[in-house]
C-alpha atoms as a PDB file:
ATOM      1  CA  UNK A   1      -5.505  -2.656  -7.810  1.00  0.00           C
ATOM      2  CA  UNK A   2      -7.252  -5.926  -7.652  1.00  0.00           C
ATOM      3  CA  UNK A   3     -10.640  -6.902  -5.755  1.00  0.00           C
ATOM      4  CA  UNK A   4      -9.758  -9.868  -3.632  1.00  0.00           C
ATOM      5  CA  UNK A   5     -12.548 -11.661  -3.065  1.00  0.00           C
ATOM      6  CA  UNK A   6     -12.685 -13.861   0.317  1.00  0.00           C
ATOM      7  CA  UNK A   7     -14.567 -16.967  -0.373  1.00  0.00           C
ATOM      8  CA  UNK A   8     -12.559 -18.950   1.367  1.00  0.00           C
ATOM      9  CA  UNK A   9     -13.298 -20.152   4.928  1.00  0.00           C
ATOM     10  CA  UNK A  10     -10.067 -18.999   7.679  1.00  0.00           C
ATOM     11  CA  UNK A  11     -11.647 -22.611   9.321  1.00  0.00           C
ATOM     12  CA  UNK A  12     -10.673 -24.610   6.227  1.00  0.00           C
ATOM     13  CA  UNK A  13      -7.471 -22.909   5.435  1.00  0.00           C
ATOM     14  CA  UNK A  14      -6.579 -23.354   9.784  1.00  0.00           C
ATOM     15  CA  UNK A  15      -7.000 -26.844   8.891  1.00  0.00           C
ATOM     16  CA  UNK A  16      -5.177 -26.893   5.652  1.00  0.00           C
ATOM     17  CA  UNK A  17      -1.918 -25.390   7.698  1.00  0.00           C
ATOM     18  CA  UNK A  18      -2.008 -28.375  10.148  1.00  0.00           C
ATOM     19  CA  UNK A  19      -1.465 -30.961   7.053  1.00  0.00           C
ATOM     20  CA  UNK A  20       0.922 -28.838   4.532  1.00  0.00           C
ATOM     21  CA  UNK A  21       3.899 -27.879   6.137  1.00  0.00           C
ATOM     22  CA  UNK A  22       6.632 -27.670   3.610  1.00  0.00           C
ATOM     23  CA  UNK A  23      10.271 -28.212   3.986  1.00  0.00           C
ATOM     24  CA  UNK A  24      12.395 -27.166   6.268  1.00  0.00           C
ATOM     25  CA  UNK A  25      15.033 -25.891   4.001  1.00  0.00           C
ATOM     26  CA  UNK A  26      11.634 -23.980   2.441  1.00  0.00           C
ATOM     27  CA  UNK A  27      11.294 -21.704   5.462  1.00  0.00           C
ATOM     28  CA  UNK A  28      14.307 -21.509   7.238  1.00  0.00           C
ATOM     29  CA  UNK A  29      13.416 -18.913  10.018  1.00  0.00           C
ATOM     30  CA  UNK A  30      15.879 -17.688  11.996  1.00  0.00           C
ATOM     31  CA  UNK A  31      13.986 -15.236  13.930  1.00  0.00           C
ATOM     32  CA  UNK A  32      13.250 -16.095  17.477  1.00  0.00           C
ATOM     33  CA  UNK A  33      10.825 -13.203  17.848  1.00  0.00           C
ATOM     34  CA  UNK A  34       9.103 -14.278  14.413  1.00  0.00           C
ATOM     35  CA  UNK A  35       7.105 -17.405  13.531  1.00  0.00           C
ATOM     36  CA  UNK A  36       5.902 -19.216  11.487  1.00  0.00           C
ATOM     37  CA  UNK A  37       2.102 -18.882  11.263  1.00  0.00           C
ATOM     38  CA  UNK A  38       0.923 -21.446   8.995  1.00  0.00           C
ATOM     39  CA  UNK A  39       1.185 -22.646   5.679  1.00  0.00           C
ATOM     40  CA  UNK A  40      -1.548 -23.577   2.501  1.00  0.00           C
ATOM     41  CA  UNK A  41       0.095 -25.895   0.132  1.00  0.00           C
ATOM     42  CA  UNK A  42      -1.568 -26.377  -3.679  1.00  0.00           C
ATOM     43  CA  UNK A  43      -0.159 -29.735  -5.359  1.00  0.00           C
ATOM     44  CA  UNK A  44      -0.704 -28.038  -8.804  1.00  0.00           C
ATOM     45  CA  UNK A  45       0.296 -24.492  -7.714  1.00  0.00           C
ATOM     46  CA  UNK A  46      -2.517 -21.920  -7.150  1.00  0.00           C
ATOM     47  CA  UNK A  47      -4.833 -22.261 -10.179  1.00  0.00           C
ATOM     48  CA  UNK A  48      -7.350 -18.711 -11.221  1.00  0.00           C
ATOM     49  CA  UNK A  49      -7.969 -16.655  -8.078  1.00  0.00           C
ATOM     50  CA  UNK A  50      -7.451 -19.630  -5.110  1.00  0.00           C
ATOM     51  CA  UNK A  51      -4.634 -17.861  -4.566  1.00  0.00           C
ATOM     52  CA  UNK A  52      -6.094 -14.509  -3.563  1.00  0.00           C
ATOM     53  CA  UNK A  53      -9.204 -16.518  -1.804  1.00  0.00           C
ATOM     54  CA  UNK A  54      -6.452 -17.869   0.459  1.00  0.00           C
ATOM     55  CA  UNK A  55      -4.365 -14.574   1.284  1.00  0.00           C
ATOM     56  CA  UNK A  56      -7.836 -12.937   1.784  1.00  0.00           C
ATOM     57  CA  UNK A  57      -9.342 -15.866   4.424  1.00  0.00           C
ATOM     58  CA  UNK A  58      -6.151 -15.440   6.678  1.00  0.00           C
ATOM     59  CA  UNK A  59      -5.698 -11.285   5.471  1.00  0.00           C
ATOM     60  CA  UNK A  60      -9.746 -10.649   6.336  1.00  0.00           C
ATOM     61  CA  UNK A  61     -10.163  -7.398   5.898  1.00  0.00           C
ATOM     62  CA  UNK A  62      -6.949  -6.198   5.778  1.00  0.00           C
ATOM     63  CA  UNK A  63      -5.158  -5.512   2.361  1.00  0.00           C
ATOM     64  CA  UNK A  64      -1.982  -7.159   1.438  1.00  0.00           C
ATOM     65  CA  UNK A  65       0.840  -5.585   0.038  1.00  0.00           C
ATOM     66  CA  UNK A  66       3.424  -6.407  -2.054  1.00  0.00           C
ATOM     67  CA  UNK A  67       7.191  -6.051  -0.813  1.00  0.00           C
ATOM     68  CA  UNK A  68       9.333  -4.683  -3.191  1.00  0.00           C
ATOM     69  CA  UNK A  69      12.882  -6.622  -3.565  1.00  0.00           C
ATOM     70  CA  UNK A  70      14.364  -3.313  -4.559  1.00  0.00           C
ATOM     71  CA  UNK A  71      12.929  -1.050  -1.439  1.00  0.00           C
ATOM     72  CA  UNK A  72      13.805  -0.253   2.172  1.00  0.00           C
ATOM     73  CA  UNK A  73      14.239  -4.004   4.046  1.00  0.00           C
ATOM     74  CA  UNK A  74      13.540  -3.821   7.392  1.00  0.00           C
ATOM     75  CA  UNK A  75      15.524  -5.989   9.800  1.00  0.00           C
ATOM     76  CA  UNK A  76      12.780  -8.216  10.982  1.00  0.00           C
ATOM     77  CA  UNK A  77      11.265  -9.066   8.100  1.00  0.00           C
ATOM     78  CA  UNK A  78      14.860  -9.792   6.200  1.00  0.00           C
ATOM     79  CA  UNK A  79      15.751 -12.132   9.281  1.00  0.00           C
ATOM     80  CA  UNK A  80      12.794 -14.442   7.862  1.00  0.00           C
ATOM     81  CA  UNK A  81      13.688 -13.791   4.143  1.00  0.00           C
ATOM     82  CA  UNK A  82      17.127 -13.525   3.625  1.00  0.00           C
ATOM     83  CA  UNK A  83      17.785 -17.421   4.157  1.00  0.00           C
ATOM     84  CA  UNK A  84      14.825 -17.998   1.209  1.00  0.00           C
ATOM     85  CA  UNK A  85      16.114 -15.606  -0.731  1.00  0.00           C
ATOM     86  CA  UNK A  86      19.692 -17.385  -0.164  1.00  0.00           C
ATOM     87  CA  UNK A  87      18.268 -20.698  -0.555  1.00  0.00           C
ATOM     88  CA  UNK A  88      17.823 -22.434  -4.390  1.00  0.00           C
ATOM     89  CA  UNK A  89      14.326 -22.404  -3.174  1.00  0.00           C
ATOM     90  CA  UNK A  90      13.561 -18.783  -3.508  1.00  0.00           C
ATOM     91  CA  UNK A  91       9.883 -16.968  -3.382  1.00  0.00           C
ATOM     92  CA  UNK A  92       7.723 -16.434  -6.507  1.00  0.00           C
ATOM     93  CA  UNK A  93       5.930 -13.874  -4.566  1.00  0.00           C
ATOM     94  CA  UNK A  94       5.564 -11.903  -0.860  1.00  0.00           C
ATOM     95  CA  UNK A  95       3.079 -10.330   0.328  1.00  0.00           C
ATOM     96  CA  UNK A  96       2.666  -8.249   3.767  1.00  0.00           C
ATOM     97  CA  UNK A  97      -0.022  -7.306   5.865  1.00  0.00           C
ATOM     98  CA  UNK A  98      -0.037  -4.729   9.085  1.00  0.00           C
ATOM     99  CA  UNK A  99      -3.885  -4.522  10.111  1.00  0.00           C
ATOM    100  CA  UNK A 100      -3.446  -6.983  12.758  1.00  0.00           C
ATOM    101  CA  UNK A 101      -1.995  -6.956  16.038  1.00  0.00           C
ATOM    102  CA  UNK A 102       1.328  -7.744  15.143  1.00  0.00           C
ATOM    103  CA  UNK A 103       2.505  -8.099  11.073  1.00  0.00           C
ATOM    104  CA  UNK A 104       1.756 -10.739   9.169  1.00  0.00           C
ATOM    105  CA  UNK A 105       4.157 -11.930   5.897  1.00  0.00           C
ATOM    106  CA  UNK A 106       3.051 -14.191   2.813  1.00  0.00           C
ATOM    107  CA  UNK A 107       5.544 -16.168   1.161  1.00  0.00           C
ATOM    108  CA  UNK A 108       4.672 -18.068  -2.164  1.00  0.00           C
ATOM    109  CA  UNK A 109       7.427 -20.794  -2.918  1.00  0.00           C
ATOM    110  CA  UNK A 110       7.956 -23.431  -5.549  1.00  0.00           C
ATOM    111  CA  UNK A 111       7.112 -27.158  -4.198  1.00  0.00           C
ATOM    112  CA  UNK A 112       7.314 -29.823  -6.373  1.00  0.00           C
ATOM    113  CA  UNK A 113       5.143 -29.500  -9.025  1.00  0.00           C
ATOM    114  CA  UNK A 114       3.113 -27.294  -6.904  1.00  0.00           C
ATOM    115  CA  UNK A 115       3.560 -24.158  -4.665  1.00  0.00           C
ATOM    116  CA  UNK A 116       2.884 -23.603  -0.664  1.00  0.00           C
ATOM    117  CA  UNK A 117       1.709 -20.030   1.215  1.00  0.00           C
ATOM    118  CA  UNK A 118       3.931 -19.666   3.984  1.00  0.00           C
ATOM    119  CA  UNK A 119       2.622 -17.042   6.629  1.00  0.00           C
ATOM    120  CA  UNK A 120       5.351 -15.666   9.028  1.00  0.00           C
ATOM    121  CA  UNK A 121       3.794 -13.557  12.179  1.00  0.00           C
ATOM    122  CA  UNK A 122       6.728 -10.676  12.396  1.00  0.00           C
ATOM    123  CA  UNK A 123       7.703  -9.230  15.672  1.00  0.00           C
ATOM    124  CA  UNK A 124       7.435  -5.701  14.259  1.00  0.00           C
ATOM    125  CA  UNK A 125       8.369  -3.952  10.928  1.00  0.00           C
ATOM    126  CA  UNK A 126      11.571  -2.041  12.449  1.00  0.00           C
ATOM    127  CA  UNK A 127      13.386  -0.374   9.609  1.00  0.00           C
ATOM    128  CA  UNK A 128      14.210   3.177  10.123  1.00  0.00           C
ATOM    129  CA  UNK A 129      13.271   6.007   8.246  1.00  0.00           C
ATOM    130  CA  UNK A 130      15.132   7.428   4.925  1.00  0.00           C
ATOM    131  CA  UNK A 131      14.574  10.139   2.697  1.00  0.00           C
ATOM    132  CA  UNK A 132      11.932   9.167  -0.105  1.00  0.00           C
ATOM    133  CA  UNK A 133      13.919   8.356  -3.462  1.00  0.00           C
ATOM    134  CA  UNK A 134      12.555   7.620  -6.947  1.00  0.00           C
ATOM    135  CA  UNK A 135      14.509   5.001  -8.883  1.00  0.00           C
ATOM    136  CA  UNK A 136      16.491   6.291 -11.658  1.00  0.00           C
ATOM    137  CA  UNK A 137      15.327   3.356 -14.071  1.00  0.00           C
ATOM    138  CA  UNK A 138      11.583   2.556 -14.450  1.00  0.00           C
ATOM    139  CA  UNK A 139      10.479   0.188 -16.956  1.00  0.00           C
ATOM    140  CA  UNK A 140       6.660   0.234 -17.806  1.00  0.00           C
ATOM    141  CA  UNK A 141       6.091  -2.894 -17.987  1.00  0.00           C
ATOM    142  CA  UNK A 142       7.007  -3.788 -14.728  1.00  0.00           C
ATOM    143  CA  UNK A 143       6.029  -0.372 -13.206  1.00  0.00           C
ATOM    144  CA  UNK A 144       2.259  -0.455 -14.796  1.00  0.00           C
ATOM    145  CA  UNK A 145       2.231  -3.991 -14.974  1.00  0.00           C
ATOM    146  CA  UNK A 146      -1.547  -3.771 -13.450  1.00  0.00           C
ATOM    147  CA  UNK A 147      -1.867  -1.313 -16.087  1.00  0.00           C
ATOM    148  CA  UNK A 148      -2.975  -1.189 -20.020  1.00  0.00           C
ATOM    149  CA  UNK A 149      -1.394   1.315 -22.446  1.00  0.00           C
ATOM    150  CA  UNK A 150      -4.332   3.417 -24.135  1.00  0.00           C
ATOM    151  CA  UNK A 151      -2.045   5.657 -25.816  1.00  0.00           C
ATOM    152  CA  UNK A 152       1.528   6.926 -26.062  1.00  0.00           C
ATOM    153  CA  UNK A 153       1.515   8.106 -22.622  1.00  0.00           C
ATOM    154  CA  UNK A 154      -1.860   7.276 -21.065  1.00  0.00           C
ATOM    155  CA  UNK A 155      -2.493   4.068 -19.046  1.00  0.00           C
ATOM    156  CA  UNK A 156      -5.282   2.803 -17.503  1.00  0.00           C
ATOM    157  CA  UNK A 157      -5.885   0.343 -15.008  1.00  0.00           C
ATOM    158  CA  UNK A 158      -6.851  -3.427 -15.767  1.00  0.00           C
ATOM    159  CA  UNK A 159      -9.961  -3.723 -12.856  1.00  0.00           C
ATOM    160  CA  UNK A 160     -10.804   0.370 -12.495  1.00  0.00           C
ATOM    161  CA  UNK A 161     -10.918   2.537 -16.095  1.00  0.00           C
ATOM    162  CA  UNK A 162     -11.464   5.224 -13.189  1.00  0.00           C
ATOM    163  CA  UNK A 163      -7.715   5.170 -12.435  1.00  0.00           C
ATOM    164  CA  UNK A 164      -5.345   6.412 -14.643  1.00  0.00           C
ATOM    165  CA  UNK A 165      -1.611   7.241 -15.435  1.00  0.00           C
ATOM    166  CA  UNK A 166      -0.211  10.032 -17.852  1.00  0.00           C
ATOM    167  CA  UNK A 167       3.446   9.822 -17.607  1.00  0.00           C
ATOM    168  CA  UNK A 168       5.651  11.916 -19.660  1.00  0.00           C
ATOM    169  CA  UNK A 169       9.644  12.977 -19.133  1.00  0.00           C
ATOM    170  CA  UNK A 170       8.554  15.907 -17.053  1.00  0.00           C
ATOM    171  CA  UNK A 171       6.311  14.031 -14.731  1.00  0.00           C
ATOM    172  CA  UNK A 172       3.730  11.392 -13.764  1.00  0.00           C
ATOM    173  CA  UNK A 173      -0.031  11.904 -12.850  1.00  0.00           C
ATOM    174  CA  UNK A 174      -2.149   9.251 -11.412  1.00  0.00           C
ATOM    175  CA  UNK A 175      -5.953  10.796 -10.820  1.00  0.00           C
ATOM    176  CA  UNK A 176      -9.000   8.821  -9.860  1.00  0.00           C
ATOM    177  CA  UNK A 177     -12.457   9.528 -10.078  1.00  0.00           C
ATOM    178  CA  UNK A 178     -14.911   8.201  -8.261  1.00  0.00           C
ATOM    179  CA  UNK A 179     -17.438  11.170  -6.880  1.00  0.00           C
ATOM    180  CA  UNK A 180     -18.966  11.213  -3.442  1.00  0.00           C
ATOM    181  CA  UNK A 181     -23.014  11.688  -3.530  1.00  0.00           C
ATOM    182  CA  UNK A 182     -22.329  14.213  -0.465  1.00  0.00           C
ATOM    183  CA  UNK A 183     -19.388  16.333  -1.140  1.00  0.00           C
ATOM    184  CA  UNK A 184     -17.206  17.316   1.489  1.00  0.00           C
ATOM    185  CA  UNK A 185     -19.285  19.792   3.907  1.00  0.00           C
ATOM    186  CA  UNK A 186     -17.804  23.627   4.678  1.00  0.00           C
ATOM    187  CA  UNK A 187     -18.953  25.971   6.741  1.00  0.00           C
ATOM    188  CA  UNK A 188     -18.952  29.485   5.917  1.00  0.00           C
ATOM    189  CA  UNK A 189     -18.914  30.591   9.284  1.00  0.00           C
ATOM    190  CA  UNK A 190     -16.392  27.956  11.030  1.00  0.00           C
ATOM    191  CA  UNK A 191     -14.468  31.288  11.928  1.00  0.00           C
ATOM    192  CA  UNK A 192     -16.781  32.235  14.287  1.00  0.00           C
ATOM    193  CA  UNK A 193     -17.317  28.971  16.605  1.00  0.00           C
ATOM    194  CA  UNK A 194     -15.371  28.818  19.729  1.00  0.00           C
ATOM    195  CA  UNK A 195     -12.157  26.971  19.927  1.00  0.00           C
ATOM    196  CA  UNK A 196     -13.724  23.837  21.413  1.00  0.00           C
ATOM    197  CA  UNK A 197     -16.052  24.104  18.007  1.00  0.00           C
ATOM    198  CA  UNK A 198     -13.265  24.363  15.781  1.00  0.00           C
ATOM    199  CA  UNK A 199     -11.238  21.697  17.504  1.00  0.00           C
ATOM    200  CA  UNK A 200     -13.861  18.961  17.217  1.00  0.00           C
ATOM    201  CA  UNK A 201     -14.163  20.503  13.349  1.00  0.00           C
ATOM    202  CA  UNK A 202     -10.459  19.998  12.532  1.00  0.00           C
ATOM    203  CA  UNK A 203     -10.007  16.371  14.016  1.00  0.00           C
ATOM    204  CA  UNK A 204     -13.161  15.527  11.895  1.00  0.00           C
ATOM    205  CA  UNK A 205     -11.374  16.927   7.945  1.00  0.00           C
ATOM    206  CA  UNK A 206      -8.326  15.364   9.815  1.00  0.00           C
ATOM    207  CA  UNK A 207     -10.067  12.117   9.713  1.00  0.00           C
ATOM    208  CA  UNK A 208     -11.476  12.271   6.509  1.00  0.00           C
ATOM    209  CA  UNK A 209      -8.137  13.284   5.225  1.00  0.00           C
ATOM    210  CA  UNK A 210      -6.397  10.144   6.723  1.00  0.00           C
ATOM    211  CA  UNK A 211      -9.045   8.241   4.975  1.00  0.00           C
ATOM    212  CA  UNK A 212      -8.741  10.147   1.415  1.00  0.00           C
ATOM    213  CA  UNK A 213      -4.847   9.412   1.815  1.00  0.00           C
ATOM    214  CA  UNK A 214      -5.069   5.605   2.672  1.00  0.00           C
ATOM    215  CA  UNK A 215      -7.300   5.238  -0.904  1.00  0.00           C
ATOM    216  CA  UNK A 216      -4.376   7.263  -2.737  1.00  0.00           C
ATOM    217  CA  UNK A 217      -1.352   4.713  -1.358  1.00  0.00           C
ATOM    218  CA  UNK A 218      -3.770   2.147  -2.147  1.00  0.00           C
ATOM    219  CA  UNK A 219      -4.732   3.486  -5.491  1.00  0.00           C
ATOM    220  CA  UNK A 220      -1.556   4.822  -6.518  1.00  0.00           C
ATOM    221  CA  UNK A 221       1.500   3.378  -4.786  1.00  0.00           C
ATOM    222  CA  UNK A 222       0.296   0.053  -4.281  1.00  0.00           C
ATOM    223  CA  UNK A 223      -1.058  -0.808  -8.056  1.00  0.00           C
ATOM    224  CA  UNK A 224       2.559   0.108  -8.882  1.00  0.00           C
ATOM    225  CA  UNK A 225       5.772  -1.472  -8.126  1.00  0.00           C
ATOM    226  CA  UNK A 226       9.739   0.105  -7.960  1.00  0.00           C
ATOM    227  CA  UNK A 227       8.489   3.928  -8.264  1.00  0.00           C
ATOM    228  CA  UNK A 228       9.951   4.680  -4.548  1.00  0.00           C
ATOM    229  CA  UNK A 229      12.319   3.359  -2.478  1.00  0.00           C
ATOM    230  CA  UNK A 230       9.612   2.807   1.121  1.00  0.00           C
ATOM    231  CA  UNK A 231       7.630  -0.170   1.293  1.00  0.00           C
ATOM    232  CA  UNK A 232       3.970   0.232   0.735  1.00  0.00           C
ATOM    233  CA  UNK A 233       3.508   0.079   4.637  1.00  0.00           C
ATOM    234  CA  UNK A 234       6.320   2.771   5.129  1.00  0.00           C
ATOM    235  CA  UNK A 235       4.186   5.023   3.635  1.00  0.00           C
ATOM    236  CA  UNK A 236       1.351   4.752   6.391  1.00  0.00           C
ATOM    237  CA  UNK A 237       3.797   4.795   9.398  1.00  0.00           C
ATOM    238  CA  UNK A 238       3.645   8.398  11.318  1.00  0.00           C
ATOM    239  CA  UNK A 239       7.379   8.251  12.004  1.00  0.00           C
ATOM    240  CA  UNK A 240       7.915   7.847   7.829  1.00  0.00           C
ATOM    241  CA  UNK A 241       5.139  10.460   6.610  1.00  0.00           C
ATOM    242  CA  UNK A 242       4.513  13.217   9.635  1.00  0.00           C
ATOM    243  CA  UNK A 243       6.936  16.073   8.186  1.00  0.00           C
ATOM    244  CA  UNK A 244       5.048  15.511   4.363  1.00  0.00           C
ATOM    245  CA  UNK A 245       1.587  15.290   5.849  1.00  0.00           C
ATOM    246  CA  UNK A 246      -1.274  18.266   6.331  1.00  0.00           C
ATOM    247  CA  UNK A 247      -1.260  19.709   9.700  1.00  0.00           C
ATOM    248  CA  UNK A 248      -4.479  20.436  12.019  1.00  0.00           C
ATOM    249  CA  UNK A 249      -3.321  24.249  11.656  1.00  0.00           C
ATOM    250  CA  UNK A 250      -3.067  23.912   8.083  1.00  0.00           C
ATOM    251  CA  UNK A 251      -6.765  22.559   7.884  1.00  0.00           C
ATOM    252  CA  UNK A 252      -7.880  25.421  10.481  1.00  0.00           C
ATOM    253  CA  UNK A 253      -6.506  27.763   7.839  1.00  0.00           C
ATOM    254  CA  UNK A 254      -8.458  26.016   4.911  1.00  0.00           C
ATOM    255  CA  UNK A 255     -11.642  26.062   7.063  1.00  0.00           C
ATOM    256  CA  UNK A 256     -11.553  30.031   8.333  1.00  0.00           C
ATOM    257  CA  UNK A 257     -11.311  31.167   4.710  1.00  0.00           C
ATOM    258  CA  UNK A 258     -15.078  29.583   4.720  1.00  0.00           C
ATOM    259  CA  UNK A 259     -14.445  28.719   0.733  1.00  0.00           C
ATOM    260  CA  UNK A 260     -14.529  25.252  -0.672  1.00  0.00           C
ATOM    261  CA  UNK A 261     -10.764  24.479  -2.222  1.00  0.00           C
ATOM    262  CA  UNK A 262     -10.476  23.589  -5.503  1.00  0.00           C
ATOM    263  CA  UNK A 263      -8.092  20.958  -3.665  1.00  0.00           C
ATOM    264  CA  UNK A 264      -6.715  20.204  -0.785  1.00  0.00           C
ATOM    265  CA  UNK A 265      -2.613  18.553  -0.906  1.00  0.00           C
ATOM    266  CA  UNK A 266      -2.448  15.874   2.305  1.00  0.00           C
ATOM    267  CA  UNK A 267       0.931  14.811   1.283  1.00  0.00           C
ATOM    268  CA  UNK A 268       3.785  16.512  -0.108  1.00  0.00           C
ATOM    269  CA  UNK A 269       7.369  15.843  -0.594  1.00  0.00           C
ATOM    270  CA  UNK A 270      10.443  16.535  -2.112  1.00  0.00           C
ATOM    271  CA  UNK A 271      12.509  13.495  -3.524  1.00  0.00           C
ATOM    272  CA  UNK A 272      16.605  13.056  -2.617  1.00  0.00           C
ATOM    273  CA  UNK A 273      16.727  13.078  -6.671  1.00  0.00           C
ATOM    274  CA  UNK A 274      15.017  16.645  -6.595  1.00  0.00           C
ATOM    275  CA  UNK A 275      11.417  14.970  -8.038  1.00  0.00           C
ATOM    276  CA  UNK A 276       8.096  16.373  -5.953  1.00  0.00           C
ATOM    277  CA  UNK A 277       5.773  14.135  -5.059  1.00  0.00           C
ATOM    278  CA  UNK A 278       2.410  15.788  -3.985  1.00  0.00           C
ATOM    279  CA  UNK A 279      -0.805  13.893  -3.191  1.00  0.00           C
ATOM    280  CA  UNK A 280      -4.262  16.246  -3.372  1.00  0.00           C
ATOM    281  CA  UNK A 281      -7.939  15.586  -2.721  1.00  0.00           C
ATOM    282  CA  UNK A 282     -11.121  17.634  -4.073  1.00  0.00           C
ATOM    283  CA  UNK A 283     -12.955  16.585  -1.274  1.00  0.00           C
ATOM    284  CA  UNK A 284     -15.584  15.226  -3.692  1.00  0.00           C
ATOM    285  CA  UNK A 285     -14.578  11.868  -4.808  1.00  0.00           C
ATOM    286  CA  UNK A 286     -11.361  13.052  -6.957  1.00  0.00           C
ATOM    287  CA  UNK A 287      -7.692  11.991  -5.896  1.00  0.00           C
ATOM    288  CA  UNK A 288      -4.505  12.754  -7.652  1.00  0.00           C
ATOM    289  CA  UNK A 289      -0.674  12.012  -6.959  1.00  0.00           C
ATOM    290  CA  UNK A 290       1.889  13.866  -9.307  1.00  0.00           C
ATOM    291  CA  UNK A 291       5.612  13.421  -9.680  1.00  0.00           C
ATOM    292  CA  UNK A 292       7.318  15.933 -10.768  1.00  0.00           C
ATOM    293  CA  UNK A 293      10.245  15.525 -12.248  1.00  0.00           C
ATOM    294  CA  UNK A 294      13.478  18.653 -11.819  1.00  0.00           C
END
């Protein structure tokens, strides 16, 4: 999971799109309802982190995720990439980003002896939703390739030695530590208040939960790649993850038994292939996915 740093001014790179347009064979798009948003070209292709610097000056705050070649396409985004992907020209790398009014996709290309950032604005991301599915074949060095082997089965991540992975035939663990200096607050006597009390209570874990699960996708799904067959982004959408996540009645029950959990499970779900996938929190800083394996 990799700190990008955004040191580069959204001014200069505006300016930079009006000047490096690339060709027209390049970036086909035969979207009406998408467009093409600008473009960052780099005569020598994108040398240490520019790269990064430029998807986070036109990302902001945002975080960028990478689409998976092998995952659920949806139809909007395909009617941009299909003729690249057609095309002798095809991408090095794309990228996608959703906190913005409407989607915005990346598109690193070969020019020349160089490379150009494409950015595509995307009318929506409209793929429907499927069961989750792990693929069958997962080779480590493409699955942890943000990832250093430590041991036989333990991994460890390149930036954080916080995150880890244990895989084994039975399953895979990915756990991350990083404890809060104020633990997750419970009140012994939340089974008393009145419902308006308990209400306000609920939509508060429920918020906090949201939050703990955004750091897991971010954490766990999106340092790997070709583990599951959603996009990154599928994984945040309601109409995707609703039936797998934690309920407001589920939290009420945590909260009347007026005992801190050892952990609480936000997301839980059983693969087509028969695997489990269950995210959990501790409340305190500690978040875990595990795959289980039939």
């Amino acid at each position: 999971m990799r700190k990008l740093l955004a040191t580069c001014a959204l001014v200069l790179v505006s300016a930079v799109f009006a000047t490096a347009a690339p060709s027209k064979s390049a970036v086909s798009n035969s979207a009406s309802s998408n467009k093409i948003y600008g473009a960052v070209e780099a005569k020598e292709g994108f040398v240490g982190g520019r790269l990064f610097d430029v998807l986070d000056s036109v990302g902001g705050t945002g975080t960028w995720m990478e689409w998976d070649v092998n995952g659920v396409r949806d139809p909007s985004l395909m009617k941009v990439l299909d003729p690249i992907l057609n095309s002798p020209n095809k991408p090095k790398m794309v990228w996608l980003i959703t906190e913005r009014e409407k989607p915005l996709l990346s598109v690193l290309l070969p020019k020349g002896k160089g490379e150009v950032l494409v950015f595509y604005e995307l009318s929506a991301l409209d793929a429907k939703p499927v069961p989750l599915k792990l693929n069958k074949v997962l080779t480590p060095d493409v699955v942890f390739r943000d990832y250093k082997q430590i041991s036989e089965n333990q991994f460890e991540h390149l930036d954080r030695s916080n995150l880890k992975i244990t895989a084994s035939d039975k399953f895979i663990r990915f756990s991350y530590d990083n404890p809060d200096k104020t633990p997750l607050r419970y009140d012994t006597d939340f089974a008393t208040k009145t419902i308006v009390e308990k209400h306000a209570e609920v939509n508060d874990y429920l918020g906090f939960l949201k939050y703990e699960y955004s750091l897991m996708l971010r954490a766990f799904v999106q340092s790997t790649r070709g583990i599951f067959n959603w996009q990154p982004w599928h994984w945040y959408m309601e109409k995707w993850n609703k039936k797998f996540m934690i309920t407001p009645k589920e939290i009420e029950m945590i909260l009347s038994k007026g005992v801190r959990p050892d952990y609480i499970t936000l997301f839980k779900a059983k693969a087509t292939g028969g695997e489990v996938v269950e995210m959990r929190t501790t409340g305190n800083g500690f978040l875990e996915m595990v795959i289980t394996r039939p």
